[in-house]
N, C-alpha and C. Protein backbone atom coordinates (compact mmCIF):
# COMPACT_ATOMS: atom_id res chain seq x y z
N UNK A 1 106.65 87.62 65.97
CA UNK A 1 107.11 88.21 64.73
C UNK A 1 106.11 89.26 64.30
N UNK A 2 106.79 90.58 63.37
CA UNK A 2 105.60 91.55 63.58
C UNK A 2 105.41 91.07 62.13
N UNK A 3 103.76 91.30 62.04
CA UNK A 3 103.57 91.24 60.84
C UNK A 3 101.87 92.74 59.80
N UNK A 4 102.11 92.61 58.94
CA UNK A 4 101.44 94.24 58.17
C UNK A 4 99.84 93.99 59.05
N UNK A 5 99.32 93.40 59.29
CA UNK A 5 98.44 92.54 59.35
C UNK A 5 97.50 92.85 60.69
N UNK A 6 98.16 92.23 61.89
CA UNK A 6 98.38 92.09 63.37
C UNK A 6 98.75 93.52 63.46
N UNK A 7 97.90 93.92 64.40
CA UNK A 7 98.43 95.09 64.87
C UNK A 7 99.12 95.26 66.34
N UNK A 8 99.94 95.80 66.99
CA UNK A 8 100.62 95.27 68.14
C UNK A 8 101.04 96.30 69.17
N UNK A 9 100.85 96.38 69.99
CA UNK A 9 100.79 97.68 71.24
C UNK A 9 102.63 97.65 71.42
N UNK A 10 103.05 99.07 70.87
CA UNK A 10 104.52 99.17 71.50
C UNK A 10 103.94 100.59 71.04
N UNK A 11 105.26 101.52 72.40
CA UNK A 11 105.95 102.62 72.11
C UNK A 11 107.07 102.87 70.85
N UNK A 12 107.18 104.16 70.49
CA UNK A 12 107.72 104.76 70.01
C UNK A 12 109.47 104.36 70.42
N UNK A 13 109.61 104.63 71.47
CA UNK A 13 111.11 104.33 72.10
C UNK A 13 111.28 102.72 72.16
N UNK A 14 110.39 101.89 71.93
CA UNK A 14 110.99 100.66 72.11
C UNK A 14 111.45 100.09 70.68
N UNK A 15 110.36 101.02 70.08
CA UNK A 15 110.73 100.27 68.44
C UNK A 15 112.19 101.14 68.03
N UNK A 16 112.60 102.10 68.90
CA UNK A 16 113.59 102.54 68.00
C UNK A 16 113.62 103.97 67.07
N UNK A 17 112.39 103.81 67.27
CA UNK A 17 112.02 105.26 66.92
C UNK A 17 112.13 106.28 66.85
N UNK A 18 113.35 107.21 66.29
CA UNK A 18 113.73 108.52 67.06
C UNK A 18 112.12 109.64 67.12
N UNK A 19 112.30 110.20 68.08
CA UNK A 19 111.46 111.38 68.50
C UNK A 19 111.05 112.17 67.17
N UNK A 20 111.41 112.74 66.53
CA UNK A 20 111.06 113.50 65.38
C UNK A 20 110.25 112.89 64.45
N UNK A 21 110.06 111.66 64.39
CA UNK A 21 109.34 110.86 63.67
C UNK A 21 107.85 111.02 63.88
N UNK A 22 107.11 111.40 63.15
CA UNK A 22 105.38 111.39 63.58
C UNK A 22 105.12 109.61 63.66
N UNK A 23 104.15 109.48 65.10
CA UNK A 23 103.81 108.52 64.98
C UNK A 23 102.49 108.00 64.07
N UNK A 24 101.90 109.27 63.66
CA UNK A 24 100.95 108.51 62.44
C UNK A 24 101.46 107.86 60.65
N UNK A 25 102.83 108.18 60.95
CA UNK A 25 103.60 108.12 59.46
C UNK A 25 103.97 106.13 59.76
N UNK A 26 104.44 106.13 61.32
CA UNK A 26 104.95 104.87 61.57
C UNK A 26 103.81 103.59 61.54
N UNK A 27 102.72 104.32 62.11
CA UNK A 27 101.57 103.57 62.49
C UNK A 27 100.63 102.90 60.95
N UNK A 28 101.06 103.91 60.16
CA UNK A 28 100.52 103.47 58.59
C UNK A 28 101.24 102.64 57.77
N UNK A 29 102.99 102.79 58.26
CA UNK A 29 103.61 102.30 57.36
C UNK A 29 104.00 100.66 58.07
N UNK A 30 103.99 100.56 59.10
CA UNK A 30 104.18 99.23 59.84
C UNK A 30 102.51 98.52 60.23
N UNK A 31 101.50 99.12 60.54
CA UNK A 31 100.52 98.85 60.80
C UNK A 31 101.04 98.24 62.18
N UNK A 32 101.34 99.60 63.29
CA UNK A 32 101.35 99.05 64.36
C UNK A 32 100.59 100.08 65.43
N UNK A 33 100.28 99.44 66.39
CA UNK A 33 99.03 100.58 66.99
C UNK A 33 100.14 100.98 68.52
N UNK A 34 100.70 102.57 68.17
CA UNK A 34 101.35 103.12 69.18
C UNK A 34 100.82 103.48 70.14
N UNK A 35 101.39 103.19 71.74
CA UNK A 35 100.71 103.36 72.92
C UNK A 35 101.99 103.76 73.83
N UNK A 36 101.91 104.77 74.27
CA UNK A 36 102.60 104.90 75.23
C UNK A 36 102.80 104.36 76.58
N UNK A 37 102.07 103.60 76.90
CA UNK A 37 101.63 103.00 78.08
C UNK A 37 102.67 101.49 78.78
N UNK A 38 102.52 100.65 77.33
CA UNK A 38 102.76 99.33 77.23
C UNK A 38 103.27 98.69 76.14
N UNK A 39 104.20 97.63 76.40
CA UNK A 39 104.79 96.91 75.42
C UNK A 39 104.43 95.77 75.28
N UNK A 40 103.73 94.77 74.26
CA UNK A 40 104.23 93.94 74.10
C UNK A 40 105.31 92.67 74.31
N UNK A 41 105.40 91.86 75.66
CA UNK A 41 106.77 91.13 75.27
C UNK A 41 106.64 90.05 74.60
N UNK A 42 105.76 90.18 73.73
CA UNK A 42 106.42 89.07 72.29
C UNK A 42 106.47 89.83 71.24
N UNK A 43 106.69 91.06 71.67
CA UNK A 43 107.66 92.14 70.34
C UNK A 43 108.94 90.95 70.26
N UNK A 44 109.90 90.86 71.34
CA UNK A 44 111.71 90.96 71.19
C UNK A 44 111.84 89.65 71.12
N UNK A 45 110.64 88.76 71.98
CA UNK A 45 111.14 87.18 72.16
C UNK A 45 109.44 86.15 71.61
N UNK A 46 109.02 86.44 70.65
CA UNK A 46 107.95 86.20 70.38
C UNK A 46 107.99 84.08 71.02
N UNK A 47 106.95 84.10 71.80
CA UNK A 47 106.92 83.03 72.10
C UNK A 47 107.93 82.15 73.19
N UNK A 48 108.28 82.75 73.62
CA UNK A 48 109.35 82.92 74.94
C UNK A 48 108.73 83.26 76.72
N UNK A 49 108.81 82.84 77.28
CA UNK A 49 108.38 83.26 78.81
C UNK A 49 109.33 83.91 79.24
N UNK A 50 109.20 85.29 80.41
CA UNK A 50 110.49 85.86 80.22
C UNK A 50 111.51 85.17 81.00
N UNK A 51 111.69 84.09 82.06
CA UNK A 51 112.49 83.72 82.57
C UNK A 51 113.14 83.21 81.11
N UNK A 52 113.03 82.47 80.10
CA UNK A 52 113.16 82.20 79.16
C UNK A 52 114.63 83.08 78.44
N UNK A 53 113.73 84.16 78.04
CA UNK A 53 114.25 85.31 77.42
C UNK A 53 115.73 86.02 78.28
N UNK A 54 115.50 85.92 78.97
CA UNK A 54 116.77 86.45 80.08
C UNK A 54 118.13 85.24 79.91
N UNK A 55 117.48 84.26 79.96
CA UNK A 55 118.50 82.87 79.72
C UNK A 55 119.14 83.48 78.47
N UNK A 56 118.05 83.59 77.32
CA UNK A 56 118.93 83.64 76.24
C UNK A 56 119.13 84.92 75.76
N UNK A 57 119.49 85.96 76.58
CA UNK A 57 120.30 86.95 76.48
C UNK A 57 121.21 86.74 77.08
N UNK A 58 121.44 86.26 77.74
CA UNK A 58 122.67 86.06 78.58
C UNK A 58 123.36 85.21 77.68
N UNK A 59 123.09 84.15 77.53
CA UNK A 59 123.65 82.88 76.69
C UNK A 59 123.88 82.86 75.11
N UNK A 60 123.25 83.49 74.68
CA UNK A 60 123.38 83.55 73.14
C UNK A 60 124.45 84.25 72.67
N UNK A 61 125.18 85.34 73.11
CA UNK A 61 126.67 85.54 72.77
C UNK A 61 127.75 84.14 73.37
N UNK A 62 127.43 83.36 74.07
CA UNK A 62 127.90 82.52 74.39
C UNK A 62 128.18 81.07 73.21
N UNK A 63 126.91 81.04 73.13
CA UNK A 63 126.40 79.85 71.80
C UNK A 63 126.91 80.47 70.50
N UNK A 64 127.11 81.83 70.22
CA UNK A 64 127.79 82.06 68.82
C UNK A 64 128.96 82.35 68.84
N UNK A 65 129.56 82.66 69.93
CA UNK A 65 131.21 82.29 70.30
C UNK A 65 131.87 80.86 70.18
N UNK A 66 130.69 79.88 70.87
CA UNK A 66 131.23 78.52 70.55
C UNK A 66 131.10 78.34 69.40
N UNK A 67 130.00 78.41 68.50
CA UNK A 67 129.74 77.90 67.19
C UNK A 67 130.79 78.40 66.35
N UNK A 68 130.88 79.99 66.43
CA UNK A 68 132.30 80.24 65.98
C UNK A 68 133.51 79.12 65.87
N UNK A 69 133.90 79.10 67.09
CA UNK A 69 135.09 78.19 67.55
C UNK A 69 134.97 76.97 66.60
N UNK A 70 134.11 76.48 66.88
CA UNK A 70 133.76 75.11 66.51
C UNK A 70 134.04 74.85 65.01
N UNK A 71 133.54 75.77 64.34
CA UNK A 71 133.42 75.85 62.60
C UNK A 71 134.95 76.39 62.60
N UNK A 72 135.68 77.34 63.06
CA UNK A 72 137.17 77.73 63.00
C UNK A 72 138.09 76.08 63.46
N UNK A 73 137.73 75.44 64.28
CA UNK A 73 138.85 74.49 64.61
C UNK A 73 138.21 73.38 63.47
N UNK A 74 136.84 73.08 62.89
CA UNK A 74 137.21 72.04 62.15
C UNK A 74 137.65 72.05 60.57
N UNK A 75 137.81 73.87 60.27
CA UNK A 75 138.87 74.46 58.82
C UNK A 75 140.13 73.92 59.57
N UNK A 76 140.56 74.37 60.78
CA UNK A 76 141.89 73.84 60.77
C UNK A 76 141.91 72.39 60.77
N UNK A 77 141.37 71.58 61.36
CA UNK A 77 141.24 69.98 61.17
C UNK A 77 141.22 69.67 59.45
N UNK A 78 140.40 70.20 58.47
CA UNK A 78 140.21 69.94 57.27
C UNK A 78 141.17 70.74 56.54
N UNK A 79 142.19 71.46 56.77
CA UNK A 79 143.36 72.13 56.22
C UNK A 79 144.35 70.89 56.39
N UNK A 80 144.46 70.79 58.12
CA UNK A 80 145.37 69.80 58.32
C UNK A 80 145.24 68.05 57.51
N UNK A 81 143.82 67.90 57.57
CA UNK A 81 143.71 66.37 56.53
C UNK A 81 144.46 66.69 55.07
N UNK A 82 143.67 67.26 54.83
CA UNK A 82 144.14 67.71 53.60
C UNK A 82 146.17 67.12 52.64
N UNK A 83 145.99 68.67 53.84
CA UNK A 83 147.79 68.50 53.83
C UNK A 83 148.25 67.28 54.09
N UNK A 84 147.91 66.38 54.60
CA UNK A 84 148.43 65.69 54.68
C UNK A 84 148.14 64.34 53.94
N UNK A 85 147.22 64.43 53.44
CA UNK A 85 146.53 63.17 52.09
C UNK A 85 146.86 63.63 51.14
N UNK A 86 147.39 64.75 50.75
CA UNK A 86 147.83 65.24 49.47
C UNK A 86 148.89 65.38 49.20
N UNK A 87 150.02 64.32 49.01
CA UNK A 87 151.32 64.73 49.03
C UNK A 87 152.00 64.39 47.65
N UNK A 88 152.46 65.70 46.75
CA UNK A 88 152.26 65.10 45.23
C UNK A 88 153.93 64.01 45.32
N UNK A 89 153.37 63.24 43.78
CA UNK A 89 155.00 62.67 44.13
C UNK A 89 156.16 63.09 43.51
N UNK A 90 156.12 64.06 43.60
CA UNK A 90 157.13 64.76 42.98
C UNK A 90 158.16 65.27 44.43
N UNK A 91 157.13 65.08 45.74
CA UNK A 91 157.88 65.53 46.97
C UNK A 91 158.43 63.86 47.66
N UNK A 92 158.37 62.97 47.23
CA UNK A 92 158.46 61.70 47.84
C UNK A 92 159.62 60.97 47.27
N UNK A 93 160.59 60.74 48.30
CA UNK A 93 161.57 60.25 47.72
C UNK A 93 161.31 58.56 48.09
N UNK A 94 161.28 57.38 46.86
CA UNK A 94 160.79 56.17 47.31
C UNK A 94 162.08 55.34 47.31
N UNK A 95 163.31 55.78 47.81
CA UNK A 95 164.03 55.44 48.41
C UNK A 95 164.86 55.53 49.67
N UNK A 96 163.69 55.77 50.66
CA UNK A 96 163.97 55.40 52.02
C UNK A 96 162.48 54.72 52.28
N UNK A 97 162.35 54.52 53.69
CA UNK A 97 161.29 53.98 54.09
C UNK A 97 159.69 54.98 53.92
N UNK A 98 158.83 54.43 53.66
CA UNK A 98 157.41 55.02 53.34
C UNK A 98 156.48 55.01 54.60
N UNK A 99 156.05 55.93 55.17
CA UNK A 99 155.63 55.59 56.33
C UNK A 99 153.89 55.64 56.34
N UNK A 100 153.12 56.48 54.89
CA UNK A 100 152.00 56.58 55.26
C UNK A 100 151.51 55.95 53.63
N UNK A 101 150.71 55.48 53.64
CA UNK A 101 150.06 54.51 52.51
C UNK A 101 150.06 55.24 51.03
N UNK A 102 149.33 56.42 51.14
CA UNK A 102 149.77 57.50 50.07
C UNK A 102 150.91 57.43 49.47
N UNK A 103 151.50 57.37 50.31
CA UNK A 103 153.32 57.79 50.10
C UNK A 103 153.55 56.18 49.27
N UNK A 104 153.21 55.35 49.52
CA UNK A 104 153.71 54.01 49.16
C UNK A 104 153.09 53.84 47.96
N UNK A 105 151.66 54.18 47.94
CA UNK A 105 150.73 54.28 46.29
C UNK A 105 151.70 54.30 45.57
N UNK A 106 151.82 56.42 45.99
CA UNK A 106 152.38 57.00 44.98
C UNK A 106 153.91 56.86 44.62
N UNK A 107 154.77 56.08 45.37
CA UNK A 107 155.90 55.44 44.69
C UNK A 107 155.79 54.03 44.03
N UNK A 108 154.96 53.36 43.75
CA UNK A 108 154.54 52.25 43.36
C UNK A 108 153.85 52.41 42.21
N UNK A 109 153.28 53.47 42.29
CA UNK A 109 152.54 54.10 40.95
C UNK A 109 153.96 54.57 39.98
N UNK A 110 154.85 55.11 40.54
CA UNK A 110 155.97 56.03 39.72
C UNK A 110 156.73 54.99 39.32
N UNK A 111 157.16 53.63 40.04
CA UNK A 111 157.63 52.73 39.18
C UNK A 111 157.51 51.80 38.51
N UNK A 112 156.05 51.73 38.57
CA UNK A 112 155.73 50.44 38.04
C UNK A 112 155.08 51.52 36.62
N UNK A 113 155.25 52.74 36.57
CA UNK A 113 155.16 53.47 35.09
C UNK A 113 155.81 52.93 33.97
N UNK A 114 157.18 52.76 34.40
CA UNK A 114 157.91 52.28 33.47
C UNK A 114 157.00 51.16 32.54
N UNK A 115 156.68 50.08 33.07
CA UNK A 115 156.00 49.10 32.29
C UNK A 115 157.10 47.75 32.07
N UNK A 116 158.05 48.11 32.75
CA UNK A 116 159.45 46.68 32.93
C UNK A 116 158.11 45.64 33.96
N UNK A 117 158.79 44.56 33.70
CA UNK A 117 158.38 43.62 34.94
C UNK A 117 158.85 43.47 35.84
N UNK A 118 160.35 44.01 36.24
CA UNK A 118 160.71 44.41 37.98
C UNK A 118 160.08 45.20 38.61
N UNK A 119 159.65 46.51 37.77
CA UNK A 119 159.45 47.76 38.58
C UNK A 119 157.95 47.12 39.18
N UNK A 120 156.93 46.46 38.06
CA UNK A 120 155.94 45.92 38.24
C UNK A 120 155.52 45.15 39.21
N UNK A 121 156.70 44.01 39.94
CA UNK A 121 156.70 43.51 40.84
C UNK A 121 156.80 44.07 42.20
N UNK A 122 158.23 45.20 42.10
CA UNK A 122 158.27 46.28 43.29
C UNK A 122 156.48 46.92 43.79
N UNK A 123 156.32 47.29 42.75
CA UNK A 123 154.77 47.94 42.83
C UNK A 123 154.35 47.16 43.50
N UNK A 124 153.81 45.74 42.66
CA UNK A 124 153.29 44.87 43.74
C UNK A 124 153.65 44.78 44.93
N UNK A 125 154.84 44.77 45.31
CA UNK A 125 155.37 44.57 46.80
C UNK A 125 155.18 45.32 47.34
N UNK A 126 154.96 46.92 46.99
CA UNK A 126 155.06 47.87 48.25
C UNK A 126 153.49 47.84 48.76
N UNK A 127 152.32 47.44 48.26
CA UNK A 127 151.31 47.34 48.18
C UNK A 127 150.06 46.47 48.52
N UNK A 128 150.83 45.32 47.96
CA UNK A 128 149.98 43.91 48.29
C UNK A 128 149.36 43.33 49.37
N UNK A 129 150.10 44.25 50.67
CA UNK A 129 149.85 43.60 51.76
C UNK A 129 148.56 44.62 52.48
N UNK A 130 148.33 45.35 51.92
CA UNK A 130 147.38 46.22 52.33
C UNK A 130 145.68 45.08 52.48
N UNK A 131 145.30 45.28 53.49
CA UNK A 131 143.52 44.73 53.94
C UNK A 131 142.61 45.44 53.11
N UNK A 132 141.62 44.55 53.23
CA UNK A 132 140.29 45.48 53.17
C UNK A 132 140.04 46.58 53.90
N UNK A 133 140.61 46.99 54.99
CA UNK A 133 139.84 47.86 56.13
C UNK A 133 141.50 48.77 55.79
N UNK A 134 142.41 49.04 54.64
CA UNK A 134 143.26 49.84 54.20
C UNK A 134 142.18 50.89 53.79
N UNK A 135 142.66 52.27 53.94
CA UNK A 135 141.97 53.29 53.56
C UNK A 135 142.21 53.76 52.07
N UNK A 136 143.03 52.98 51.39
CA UNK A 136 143.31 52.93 50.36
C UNK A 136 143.32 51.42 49.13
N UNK A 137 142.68 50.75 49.90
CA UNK A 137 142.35 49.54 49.35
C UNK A 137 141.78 49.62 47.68
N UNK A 138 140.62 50.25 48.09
CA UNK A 138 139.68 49.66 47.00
C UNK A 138 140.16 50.89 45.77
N UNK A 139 141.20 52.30 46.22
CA UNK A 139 141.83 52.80 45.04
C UNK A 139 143.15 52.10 44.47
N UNK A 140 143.50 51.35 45.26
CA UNK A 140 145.34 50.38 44.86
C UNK A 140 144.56 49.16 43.76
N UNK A 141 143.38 48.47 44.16
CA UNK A 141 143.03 47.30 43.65
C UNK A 141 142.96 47.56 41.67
N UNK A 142 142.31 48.24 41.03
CA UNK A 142 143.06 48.50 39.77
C UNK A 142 144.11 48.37 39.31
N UNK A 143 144.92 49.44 39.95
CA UNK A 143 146.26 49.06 39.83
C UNK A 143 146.88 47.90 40.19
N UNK A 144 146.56 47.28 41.38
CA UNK A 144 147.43 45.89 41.55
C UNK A 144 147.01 44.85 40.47
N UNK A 145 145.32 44.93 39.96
CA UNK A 145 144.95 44.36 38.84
C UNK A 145 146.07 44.62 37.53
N UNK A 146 146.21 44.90 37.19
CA UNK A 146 146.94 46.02 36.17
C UNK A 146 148.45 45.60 36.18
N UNK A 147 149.33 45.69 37.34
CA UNK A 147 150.76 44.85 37.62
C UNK A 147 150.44 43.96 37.82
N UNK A 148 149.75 43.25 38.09
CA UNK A 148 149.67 41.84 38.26
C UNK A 148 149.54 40.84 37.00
N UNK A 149 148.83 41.74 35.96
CA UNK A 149 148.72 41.45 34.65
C UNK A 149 150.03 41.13 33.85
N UNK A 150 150.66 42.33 33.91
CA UNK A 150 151.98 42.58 33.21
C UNK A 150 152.93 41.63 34.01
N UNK A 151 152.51 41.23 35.07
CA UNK A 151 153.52 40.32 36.01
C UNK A 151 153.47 38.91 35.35
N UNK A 152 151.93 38.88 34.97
CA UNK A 152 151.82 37.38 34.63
C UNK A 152 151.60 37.28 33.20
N UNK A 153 151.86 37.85 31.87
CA UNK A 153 152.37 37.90 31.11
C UNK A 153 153.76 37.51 30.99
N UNK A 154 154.35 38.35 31.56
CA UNK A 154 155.94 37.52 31.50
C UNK A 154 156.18 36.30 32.08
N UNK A 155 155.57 36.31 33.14
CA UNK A 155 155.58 34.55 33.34
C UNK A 155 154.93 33.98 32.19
N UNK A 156 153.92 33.68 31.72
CA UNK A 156 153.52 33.08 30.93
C UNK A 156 154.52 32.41 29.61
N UNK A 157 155.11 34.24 29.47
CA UNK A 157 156.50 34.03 28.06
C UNK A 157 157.75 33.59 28.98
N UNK A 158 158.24 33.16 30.21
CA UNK A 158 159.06 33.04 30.80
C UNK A 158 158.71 31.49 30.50
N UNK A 159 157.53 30.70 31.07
CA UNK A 159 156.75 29.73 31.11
C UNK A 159 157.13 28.65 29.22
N UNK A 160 156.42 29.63 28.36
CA UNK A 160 157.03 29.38 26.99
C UNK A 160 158.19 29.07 26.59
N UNK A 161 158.92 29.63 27.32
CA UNK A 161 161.00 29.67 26.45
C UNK A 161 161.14 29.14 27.65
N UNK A 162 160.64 27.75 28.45
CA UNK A 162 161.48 27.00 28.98
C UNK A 162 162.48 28.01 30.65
N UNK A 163 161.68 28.93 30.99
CA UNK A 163 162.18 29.28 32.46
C UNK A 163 161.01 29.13 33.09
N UNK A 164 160.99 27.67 33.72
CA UNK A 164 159.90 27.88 34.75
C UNK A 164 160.06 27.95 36.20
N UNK A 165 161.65 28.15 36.71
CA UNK A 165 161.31 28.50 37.74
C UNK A 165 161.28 30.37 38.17
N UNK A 166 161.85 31.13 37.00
CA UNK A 166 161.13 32.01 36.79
C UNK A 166 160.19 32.16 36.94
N UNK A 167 159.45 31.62 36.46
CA UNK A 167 157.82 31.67 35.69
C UNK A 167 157.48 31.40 37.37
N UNK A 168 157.51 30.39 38.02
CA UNK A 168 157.00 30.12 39.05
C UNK A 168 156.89 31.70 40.55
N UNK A 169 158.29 31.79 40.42
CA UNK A 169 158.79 33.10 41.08
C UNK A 169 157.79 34.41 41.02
N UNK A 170 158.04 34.33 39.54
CA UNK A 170 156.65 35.59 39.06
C UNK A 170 155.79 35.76 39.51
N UNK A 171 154.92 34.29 39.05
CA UNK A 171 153.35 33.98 39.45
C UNK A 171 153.39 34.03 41.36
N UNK A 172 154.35 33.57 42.17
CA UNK A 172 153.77 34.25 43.43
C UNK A 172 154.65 35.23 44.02
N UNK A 173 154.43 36.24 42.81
CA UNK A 173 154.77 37.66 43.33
C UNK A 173 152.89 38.36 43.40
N UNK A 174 152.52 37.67 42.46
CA UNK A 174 150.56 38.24 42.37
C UNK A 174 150.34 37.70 43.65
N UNK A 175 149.49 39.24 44.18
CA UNK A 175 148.75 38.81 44.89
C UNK A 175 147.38 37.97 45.30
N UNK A 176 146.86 37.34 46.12
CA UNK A 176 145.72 36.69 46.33
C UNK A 176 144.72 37.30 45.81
N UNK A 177 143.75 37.37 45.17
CA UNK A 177 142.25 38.02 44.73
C UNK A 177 141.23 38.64 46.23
């Protein structure tokens, strides 16, 4: 690396230098000591052997072509996640079959809005059966907290006015803890 400091044996033509340039203007303003003779090769590859240096001329349009690539295919990978974890529900019709967990949230979320205790139970159902190792587990668990509540409230008042096999029905619509 050149630095004000270090003074460093190159020509005029290697630095780039057009001809018209005085070399005492260059030599003051870079603090570099011009020689016509000899270059420096840890001007271009400071710290490099030249078998070295030849490798990575050759190769280094190579390595920023891939890196290119690489950073271009994983925008398309992270376009494509995207799109596809993001599906509002306003595009989801939750009357046919649900095929990706999102999709099932977010119709389970839209009916169990209402705040009835059927829709509440549906919710529960489309949902409940989801694991720990669901990629959507530990965001459903609130919510199943939440219908499960309103589930067992009405049992409770189902329980009160004498319907208990209601009441029973209800209570194992909740899921396990």
């Amino acid at each position: 690396m050149l630095s004000h400091s270090s003074p460093v044996a190159a020509t005029t033509a290697d630095l780039g230098v057009p001809a018209d340039i005085d070399q005492a203007s260059v030599t003051a303003d870079w603090g570099l000591v011009l020689s016509s003779d000899t270059v420096d090769a840890d001007l271009h590859w400071p710290g490099f052997p030249p078998a070295a240096q030849s490798i990575q001329r050759e190769f280094c349009p190579w390595l920023v072509l891939g890196f290119a690539g690489s950073c271009l295919s994983s925008a398309v990978a992270l376009v494509a996640y995207t799109s596809l974890v993001q599906v509002s529900p306003a595009d989801i019709d939750c009357g046919v079959a649900l095929p990706s967990g999102r999709q099932q949230l977010s119709c389970a979320q839209q009916i169990a809005s209402s705040g009835e205790v059927g829709d509440a139970v549906t919710a529960l159902q489309l949902t409940q059966h989801w694991s720990v190792n669901h990629p959507l587990y530990h965001e459903a668990q609130p919510l199943l907290s939440r219908w499960s509540e309103t589930v067992l409230r009405s049992a409770q008042s189902k329980y009160e006015d004498h319907g208990q096999a209601e009441a029973r029905w209800l209570v194992a619509q909740i899921p396990p803890p």
